[in-house]
Protein backbone atom coordinates (compact mmCIF):
# COMPACT_ATOMS: atom_id res chain seq x y z
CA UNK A 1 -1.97 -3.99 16.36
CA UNK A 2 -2.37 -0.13 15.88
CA UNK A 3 0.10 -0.06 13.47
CA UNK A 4 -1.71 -2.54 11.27
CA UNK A 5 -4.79 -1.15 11.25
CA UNK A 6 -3.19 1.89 10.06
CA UNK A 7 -1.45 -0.33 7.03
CA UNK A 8 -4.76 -2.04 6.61
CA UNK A 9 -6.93 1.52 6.08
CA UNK A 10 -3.90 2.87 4.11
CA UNK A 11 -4.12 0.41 1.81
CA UNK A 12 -7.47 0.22 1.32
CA UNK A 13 -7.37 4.09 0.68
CA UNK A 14 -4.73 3.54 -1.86
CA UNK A 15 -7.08 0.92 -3.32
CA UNK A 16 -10.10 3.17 -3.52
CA UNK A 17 -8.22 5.31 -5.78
CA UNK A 18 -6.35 2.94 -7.76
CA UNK A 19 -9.81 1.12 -8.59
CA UNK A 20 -11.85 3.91 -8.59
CA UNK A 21 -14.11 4.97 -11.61
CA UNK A 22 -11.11 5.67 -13.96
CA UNK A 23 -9.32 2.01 -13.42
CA UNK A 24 -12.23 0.67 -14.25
CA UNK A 25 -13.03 2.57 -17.33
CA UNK A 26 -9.09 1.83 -18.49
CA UNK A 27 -9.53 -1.43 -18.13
CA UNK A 28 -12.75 -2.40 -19.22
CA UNK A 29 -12.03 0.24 -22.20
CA UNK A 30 -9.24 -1.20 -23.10
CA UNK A 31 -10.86 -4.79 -23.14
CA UNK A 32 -13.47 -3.37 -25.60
CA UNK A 33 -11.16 -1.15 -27.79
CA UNK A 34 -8.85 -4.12 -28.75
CA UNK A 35 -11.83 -6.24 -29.03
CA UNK A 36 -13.02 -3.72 -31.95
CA UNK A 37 -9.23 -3.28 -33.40
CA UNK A 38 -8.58 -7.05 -33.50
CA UNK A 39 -12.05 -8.08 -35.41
CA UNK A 40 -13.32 -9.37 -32.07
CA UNK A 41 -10.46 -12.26 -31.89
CA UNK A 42 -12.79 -14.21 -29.87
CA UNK A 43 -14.21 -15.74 -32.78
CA UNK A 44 -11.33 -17.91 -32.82
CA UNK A 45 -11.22 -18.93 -29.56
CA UNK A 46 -12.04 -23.04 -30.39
CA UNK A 47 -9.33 -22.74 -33.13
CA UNK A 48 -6.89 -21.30 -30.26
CA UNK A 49 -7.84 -24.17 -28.16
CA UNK A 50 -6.64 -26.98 -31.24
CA UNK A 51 -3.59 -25.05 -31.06
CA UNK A 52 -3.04 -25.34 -28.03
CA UNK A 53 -2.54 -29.06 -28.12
CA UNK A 54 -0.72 -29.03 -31.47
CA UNK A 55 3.43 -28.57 -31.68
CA UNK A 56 5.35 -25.95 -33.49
CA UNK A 57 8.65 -27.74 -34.19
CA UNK A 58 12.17 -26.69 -34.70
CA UNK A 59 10.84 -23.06 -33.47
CA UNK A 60 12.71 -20.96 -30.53
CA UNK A 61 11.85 -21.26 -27.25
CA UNK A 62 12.76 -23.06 -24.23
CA UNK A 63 9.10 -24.69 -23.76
CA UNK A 64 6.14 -26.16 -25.80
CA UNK A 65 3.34 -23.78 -26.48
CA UNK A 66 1.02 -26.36 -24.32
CA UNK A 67 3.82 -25.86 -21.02
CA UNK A 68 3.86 -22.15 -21.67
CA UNK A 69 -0.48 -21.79 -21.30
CA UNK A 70 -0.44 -24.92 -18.36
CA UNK A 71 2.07 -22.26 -17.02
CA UNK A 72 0.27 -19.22 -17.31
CA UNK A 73 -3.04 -21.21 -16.32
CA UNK A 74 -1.46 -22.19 -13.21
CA UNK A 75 -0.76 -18.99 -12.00
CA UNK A 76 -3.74 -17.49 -12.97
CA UNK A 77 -6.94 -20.42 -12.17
CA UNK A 78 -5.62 -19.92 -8.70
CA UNK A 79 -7.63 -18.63 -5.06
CA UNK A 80 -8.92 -15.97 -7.52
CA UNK A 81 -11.38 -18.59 -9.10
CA UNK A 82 -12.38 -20.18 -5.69
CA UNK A 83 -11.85 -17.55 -3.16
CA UNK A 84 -12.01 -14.29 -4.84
CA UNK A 85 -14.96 -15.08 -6.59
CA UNK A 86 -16.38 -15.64 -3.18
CA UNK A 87 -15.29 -12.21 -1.89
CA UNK A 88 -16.54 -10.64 -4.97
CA UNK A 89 -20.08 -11.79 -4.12
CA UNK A 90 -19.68 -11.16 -0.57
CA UNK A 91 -18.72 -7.45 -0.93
CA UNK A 92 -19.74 -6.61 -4.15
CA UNK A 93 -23.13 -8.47 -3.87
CA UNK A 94 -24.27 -11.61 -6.59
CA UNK A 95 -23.88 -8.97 -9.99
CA UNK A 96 -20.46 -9.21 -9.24
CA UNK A 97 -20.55 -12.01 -10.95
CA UNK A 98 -21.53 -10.69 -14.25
CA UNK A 99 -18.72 -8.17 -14.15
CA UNK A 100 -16.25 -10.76 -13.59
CA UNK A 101 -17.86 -12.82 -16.29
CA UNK A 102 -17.64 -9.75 -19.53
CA UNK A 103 -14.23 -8.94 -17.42
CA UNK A 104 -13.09 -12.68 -18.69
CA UNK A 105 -15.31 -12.16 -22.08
CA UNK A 106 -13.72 -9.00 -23.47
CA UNK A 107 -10.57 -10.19 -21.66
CA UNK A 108 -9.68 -12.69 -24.27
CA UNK A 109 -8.49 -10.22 -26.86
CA UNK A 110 -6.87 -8.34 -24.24
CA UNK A 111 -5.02 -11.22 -23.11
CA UNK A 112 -4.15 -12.19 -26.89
CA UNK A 113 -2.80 -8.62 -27.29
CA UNK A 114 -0.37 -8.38 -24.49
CA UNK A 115 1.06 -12.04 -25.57
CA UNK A 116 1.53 -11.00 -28.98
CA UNK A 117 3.60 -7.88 -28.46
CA UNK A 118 5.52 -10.32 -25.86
CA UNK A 119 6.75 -12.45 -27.86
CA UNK A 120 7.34 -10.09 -31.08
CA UNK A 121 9.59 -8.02 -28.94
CA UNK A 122 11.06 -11.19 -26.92
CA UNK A 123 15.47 -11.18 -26.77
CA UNK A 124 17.10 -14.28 -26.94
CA UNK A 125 20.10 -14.22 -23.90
CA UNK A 126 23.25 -14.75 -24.50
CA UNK A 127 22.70 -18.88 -22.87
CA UNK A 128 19.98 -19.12 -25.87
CA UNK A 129 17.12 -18.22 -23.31
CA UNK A 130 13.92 -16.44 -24.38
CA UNK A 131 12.35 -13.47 -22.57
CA UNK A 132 9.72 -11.25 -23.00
CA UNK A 133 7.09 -9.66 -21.52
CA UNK A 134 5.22 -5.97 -21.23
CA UNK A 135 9.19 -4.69 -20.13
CA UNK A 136 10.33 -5.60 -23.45
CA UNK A 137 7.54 -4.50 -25.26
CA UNK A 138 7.97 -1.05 -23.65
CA UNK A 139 11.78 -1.10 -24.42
CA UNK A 140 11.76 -2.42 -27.96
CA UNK A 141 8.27 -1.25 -29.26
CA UNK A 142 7.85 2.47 -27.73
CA UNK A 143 11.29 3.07 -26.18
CA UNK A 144 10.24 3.77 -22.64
CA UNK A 145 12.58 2.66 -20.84
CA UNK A 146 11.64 4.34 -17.63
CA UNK A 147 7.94 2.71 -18.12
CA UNK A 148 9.65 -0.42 -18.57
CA UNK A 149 11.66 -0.48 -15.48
CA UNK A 150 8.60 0.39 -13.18
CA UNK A 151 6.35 -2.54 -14.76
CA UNK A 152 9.13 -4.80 -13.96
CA UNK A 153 9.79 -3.65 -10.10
CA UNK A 154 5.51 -3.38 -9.96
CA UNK A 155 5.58 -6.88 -11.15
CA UNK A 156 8.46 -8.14 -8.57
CA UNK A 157 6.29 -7.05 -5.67
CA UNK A 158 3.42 -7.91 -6.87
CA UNK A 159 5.01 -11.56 -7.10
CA UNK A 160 5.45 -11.94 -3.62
CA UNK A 161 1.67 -10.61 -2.90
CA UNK A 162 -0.83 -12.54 -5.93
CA UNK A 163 2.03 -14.88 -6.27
CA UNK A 164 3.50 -16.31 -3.20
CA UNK A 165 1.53 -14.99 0.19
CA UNK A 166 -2.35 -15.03 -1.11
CA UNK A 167 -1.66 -18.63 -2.39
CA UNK A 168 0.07 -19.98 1.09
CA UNK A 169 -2.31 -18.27 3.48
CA UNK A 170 -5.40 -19.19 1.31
CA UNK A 171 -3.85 -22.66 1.37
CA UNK A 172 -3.28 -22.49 5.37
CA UNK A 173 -6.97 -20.91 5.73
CA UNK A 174 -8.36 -24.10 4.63
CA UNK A 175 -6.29 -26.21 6.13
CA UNK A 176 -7.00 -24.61 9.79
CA UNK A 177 -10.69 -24.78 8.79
CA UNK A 178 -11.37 -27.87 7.56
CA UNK A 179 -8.56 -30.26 9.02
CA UNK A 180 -6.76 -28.03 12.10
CA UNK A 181 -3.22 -27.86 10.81
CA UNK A 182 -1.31 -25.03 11.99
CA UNK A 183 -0.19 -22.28 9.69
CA UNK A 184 3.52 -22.65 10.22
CA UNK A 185 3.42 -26.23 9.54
CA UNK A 186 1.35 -25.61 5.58
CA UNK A 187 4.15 -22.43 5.49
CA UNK A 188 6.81 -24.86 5.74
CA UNK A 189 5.14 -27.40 3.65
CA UNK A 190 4.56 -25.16 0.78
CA UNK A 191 8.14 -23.24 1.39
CA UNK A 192 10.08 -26.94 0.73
CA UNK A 193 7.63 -28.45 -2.55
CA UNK A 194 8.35 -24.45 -3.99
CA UNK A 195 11.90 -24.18 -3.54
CA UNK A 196 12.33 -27.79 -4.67
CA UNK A 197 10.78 -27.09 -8.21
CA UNK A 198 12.08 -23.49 -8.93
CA UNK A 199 14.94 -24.21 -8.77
CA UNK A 200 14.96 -26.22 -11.23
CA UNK A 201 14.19 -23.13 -13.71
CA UNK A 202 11.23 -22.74 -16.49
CA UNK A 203 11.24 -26.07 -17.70
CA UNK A 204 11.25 -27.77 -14.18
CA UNK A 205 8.08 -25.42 -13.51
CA UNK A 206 5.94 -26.37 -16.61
CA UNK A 207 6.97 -29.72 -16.75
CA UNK A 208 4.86 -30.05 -13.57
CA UNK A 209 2.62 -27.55 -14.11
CA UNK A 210 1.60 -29.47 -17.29
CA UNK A 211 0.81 -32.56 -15.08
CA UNK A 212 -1.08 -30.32 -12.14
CA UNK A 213 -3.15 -28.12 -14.10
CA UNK A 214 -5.82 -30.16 -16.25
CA UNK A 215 -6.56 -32.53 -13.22
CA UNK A 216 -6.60 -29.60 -10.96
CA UNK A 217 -9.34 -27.73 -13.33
CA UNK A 218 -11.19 -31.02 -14.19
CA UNK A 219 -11.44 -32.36 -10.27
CA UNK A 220 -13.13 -28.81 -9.34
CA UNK A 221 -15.66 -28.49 -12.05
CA UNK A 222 -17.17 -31.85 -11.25
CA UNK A 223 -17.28 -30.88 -7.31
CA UNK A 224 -19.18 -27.61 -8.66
CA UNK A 225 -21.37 -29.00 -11.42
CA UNK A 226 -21.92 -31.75 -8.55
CA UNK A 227 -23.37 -28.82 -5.89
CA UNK A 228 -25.54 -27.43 -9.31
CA UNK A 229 -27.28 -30.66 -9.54
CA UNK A 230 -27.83 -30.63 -6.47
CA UNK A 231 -28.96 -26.87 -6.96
CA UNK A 232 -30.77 -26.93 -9.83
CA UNK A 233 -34.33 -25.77 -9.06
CA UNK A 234 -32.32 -22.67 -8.14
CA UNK A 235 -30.11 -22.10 -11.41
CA UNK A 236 -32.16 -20.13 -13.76
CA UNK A 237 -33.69 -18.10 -10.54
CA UNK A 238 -29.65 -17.44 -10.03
CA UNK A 239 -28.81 -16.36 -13.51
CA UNK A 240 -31.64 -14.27 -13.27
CA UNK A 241 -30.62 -12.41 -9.97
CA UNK A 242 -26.69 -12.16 -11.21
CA UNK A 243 -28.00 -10.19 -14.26
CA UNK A 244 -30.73 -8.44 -12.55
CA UNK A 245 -28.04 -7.02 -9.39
CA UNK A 246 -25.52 -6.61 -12.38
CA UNK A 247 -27.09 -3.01 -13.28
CA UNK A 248 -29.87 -1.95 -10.92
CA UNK A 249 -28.73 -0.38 -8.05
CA UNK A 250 -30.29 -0.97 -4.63
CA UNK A 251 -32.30 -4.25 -6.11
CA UNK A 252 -33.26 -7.04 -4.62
CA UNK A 253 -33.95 -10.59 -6.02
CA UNK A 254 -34.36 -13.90 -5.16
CA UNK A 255 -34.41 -12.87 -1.25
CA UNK A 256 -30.61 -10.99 -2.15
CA UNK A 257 -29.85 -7.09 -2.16
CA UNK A 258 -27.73 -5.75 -4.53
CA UNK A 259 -24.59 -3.37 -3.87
CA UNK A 260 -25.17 -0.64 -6.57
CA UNK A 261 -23.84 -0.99 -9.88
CA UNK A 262 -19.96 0.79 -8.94
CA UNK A 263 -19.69 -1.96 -5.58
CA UNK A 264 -20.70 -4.60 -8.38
CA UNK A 265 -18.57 -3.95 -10.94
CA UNK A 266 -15.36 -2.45 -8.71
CA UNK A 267 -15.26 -6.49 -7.29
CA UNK A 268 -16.30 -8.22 -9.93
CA UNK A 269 -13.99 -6.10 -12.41
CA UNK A 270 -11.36 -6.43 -9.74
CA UNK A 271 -12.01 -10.26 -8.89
CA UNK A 272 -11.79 -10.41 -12.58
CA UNK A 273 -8.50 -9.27 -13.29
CA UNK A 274 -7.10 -11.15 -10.31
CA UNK A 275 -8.29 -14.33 -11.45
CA UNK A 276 -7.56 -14.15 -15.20
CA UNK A 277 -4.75 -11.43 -14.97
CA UNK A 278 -6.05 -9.90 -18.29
CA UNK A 279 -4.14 -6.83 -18.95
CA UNK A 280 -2.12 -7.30 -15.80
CA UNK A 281 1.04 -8.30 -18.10
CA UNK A 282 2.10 -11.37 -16.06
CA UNK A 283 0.79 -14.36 -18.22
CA UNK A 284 2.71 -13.35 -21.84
CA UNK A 285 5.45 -13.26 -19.95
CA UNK A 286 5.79 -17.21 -19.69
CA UNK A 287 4.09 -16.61 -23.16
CA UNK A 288 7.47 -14.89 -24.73
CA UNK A 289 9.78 -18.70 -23.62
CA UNK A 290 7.36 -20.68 -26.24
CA UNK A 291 8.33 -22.56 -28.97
CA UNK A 292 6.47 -20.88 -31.46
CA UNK A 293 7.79 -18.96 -35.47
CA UNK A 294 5.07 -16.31 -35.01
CA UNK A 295 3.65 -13.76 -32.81
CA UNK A 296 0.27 -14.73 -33.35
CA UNK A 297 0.09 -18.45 -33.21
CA UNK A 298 1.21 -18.66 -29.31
CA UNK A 299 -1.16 -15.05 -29.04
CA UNK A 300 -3.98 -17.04 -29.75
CA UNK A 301 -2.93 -19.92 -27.35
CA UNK A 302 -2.40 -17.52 -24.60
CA UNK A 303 -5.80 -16.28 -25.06
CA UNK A 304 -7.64 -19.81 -24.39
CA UNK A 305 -6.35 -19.03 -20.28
CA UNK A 306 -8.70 -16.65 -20.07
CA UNK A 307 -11.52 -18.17 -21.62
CA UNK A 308 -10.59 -21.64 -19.45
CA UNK A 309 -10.07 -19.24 -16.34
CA UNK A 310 -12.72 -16.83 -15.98
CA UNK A 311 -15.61 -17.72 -18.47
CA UNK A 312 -15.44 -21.09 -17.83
CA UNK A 313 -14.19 -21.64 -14.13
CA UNK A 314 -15.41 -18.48 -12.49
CA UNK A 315 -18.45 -18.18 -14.58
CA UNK A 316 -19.34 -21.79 -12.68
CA UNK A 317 -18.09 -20.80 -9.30
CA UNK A 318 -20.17 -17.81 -9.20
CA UNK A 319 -23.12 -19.63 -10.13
CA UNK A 320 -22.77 -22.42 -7.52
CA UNK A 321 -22.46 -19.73 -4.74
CA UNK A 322 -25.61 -17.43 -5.77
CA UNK A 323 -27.84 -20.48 -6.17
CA UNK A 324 -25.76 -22.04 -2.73
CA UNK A 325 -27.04 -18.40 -1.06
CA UNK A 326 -30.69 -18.72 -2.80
CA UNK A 327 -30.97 -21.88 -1.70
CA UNK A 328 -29.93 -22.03 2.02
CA UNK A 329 -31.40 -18.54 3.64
CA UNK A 330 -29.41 -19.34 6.85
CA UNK A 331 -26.41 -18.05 5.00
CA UNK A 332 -26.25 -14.61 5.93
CA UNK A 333 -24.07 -12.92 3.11
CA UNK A 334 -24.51 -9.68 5.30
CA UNK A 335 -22.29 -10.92 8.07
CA UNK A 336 -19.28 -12.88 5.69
CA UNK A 337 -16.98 -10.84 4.56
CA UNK A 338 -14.40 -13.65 3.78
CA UNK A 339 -14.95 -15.70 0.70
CA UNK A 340 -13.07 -18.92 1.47
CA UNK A 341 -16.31 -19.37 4.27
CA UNK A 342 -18.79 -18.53 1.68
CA UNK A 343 -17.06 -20.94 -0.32
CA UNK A 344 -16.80 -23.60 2.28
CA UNK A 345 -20.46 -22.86 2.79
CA UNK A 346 -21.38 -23.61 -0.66
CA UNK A 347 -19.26 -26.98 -0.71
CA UNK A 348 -20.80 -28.57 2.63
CA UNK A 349 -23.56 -29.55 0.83
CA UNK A 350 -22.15 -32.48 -0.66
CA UNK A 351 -22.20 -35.30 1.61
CA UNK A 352 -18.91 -36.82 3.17
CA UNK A 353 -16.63 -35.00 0.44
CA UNK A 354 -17.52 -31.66 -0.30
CA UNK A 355 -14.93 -30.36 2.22
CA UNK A 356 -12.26 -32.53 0.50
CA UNK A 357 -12.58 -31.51 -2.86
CA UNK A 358 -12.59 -27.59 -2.06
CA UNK A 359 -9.51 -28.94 0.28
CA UNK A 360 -7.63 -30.18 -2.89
CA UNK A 361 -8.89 -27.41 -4.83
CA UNK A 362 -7.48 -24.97 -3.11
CA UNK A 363 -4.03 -26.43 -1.87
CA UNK A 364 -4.02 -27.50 -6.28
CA UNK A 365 -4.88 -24.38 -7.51
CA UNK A 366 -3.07 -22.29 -4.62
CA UNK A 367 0.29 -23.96 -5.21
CA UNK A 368 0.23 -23.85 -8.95
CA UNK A 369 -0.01 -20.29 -8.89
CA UNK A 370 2.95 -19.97 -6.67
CA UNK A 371 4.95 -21.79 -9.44
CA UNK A 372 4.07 -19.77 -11.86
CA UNK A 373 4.04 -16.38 -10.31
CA UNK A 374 7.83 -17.78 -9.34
CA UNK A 375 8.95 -17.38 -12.63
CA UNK A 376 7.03 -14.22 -13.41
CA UNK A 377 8.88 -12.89 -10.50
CA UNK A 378 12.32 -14.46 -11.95
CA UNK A 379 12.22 -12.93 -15.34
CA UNK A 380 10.99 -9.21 -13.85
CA UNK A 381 14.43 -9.97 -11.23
CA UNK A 382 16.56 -10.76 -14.07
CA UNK A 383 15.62 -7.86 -16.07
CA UNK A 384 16.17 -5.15 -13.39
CA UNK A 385 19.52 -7.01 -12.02
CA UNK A 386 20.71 -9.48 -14.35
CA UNK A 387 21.11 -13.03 -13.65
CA UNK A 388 23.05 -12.82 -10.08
CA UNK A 389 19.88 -11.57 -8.65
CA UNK A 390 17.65 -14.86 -9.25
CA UNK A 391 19.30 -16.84 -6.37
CA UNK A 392 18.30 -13.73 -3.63
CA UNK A 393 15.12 -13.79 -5.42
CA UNK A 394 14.19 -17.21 -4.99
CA UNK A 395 15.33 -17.29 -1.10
CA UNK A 396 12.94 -14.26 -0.44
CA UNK A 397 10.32 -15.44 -2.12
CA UNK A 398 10.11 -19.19 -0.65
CA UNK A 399 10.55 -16.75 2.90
CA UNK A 400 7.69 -15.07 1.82
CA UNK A 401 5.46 -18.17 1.55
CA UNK A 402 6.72 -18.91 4.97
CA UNK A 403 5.32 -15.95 6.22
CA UNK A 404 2.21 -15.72 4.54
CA UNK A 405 -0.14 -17.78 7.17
CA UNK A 406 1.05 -15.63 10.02
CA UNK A 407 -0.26 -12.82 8.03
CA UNK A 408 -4.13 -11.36 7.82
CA UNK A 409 -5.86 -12.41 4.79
CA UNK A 410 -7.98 -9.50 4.30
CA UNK A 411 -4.25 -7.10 4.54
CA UNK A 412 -2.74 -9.65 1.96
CA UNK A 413 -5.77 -9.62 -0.56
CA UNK A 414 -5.56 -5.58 -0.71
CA UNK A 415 -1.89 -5.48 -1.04
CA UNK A 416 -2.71 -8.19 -3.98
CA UNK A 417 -5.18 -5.65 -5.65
CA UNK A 418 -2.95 -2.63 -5.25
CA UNK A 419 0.22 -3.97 -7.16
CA UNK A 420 -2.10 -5.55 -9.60
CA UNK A 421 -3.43 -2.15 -10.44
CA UNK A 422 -0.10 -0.84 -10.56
CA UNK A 423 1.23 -3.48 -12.91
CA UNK A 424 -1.76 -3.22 -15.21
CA UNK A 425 -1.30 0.57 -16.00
CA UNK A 426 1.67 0.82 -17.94
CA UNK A 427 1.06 -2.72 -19.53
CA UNK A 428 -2.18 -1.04 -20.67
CA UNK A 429 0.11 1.94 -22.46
CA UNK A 430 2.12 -0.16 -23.98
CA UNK A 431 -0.83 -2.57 -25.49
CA UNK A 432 -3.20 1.30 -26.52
CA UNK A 433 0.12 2.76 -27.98
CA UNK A 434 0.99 -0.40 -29.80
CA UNK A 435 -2.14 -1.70 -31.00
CA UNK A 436 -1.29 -0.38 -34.47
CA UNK A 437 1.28 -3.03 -34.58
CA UNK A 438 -1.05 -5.60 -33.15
CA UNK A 439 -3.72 -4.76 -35.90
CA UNK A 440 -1.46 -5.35 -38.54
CA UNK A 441 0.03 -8.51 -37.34
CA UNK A 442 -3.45 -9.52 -36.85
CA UNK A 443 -4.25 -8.79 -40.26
CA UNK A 444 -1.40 -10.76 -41.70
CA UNK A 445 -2.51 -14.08 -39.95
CA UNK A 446 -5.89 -14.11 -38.55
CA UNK A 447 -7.76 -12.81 -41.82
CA UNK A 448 -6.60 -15.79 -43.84
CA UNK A 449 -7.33 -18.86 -42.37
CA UNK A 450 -5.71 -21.01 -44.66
CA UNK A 451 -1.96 -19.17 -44.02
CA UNK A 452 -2.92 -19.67 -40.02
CA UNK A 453 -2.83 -23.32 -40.19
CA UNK A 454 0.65 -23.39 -41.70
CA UNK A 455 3.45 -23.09 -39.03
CA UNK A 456 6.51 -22.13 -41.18
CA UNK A 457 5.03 -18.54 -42.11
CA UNK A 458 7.46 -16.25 -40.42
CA UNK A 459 6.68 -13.36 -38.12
CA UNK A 460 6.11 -9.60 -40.31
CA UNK A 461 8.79 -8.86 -37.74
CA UNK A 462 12.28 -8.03 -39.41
């Protein structure tokens, strides 16, 4: 027990540093910069969205540009939109929410950035496979190898933290809460459905995440614009309080304290991130396997996740648990420190079958991201050790998820935010030092409408 309390406070030193003031800038920063270089790309966010239902034919790629964002979505609308939202609020106070909100806002062109250098710089294998990602970008685009090679072993760990153990111990939380099962039992649950779909490869893992995601996303926004009606005296009193707690520190409103503007916006920036993985450099790698002729036609696809994941999904979450909190002063956000009870709090007050749907929520949303962070993990394997390592890979990480409910959620969630940091940096170098080549790709595309709509135009690529 000593010995992980001293893992626990290590970590959470590491983590003090790692999202301290500068993190925070870099990110953010970076969110705003490429905002400003790209002609603030989220103009064309409901034109991203058509494409993201339409087909680009006859193009290379091993999966339809709708299968690579259902993909990406299901890693990333995960315990991050349900649970970490909840532990924003909880430790960073209700302004968290704000911060997680702009996080997802300026996130978009972020998150259309890093899929556009992925799949410009994307390899085709020798088997006809595509791969990309931030390692390949760093390769091809700035020659930084080195860089390249630590993203991809950041990104491997980091797989078996955000990816695999969060998800199965969030999923076992719940479980033990609301219907008594015992953790090894969900472990060996999840361990079985996992293994039996990765190994089936990419295709196997967006066929079904095509199917899962959409009624996963559409079941939970009725349960939570079910607890607003049922909340809505208190909804404009919440917006109120999430801005007000946003940027005054030491405030109080609507019978809630604020944590100071840094608590607010280290969560909700951090919550942020975790939930949409903007900047992060996981999502363009599924990104870089679409069937797509041009950089910026599956960029702008890619960039719908985040405004699906955080402006729409956690925008709602967080608004359901401040006006949950406003309206029921027995909850005590002083003394909960976990968010899945906050959560669960906010979802008992629909009769019968609010317990259910956060149940299904979670155990949808959980095991999606597992899928997905599976083959995040598989393509950052394969690039460090070449095909003969994916088999080892796999085996460790369905061990992993039968681990993960023996394990503290609190240690897990920290671990989670440290490798996501470290991931994020040199993703962030390679999307500053090659922004010049997203600018002008932009150009080429975005700026003329007319040429967008017209699939055959080739990439400025040579």
């Amino acid at each position: 027990m000593e010995l992980l309390d001293t893992i626990r406070t290590a970590v959470k030193a590491v983590n003090n540093v790692l999202w301290g003031p500068p993190m925070l800038v870099l990110l953010f920063g970076t969110h705003l910069f490429l905002t400003f270089r790209t002609g603030f790309i989220q103009r064309k966010t409901f034109r991203a969205i058509k494409l993201s239902v339409a087909k680009d034919p006859d193009s290379d790629g091993d999966i339809s540009q709708f299968g690579a964002l259902t993909t990406a979505l299901a890693s990333t609308i995960g315990t991050g939109n349900i649970i970490g939202v909840g532990t924003a609020v909880a430790l960073g106070g209700p302004g968290a929410v704000l911060w997680c909100w702009l996080t997802g806002v300026f996130g978009i062109a972020t998150k259309y950035a890093e899929a556009l250098i992925a799949v410009k710089y994307r390899i085709k294998t020798k088997d006809g496979r595509m791969q990309g990602g931030a390692m390949y970008a760093l390769e091809r685009g700035l020659h930084m190898k080195w860089l390249a090679v630590l993203f991809a072993l950041f990104a491997l760990i980091a797989s078996f933290g955000i990816g695999s153990m969060v998800q199965t111990n969030a999923i076992a939380s719940v479980w033990k809460t609301n219907l008594n099962v015992s953790g090894w039992i969900v472990g060996i649950a999840c361990g079985v459905l996992t293994m039996a779909v990765i190994f089936g490869g990419v295709k196997a893992i967006s066929k079904v995440c095509e199917k899962l995601v959409p009624f996963m996303a559409l079941f939970y926004v009725i349960g939570c614009i079910t607890i607003l009606c049922y909340n809505y005296d208190f909804i404009i009193p919440a917006v109120e309080t999430i801005f007000m707690l946003a940027f005054q520190p030491g405030a109080a409103a609507g019978g809630l304290t604020g944590s100071g503007i840094m608590l607010a916006a280290r969560y909700g920036i951090a919550r942020g991130l975790f939930s949409n993985e903007s900047g992060m450099g996981s999502a363009p790698i599924v990104a870089a396997a679409a069937k797509t002729r041009n950089p910026v036609r599956q960029a702008l696809v890619s960039s719908t996740g985040t405004f699906w994941d955080t402006v729409v999904v956690c925008a709602i979450t967080g608004l359901v648990l401040v006006s949950s909190i406003m309206k029921n002063p027995g909850i005590d956000v002083r003394n909960i420190n976990d968010g899945g009870e906050l959560t669960s709090l906010a979802f008992a007050q629909i009769p019968y079958i609010g317990k259910g749907i956060l149940v299904v929520g979670i155990v949808s949303f959980a095991f999606s991201t597992i899928l997905g962070w599976a083959y995040y993990g598989e393509r950052c394997a394969e690039y460090l050790g070449g095909r003969k390592i994916l088999i080892p890979y796999r085996i460790f990480y369905v061990a992993s998820i039968l681990a993960a409910p023996l394990i503290t959620l609190d240690l897990v969630w920290n671990l989670a935010d440290t490798f996501n940091a470290l991931m994020a940096i040199p993703n962030l170098i390679a999307l500053l030092l090659l922004s010049g080549v997203i600018v002008k790709e932009t150009k080429t595309y975005i700026n003329d409408i007319d040429r967008v709509d017209h699939t055959e135009i080739p990439s400025t690529d040579k």
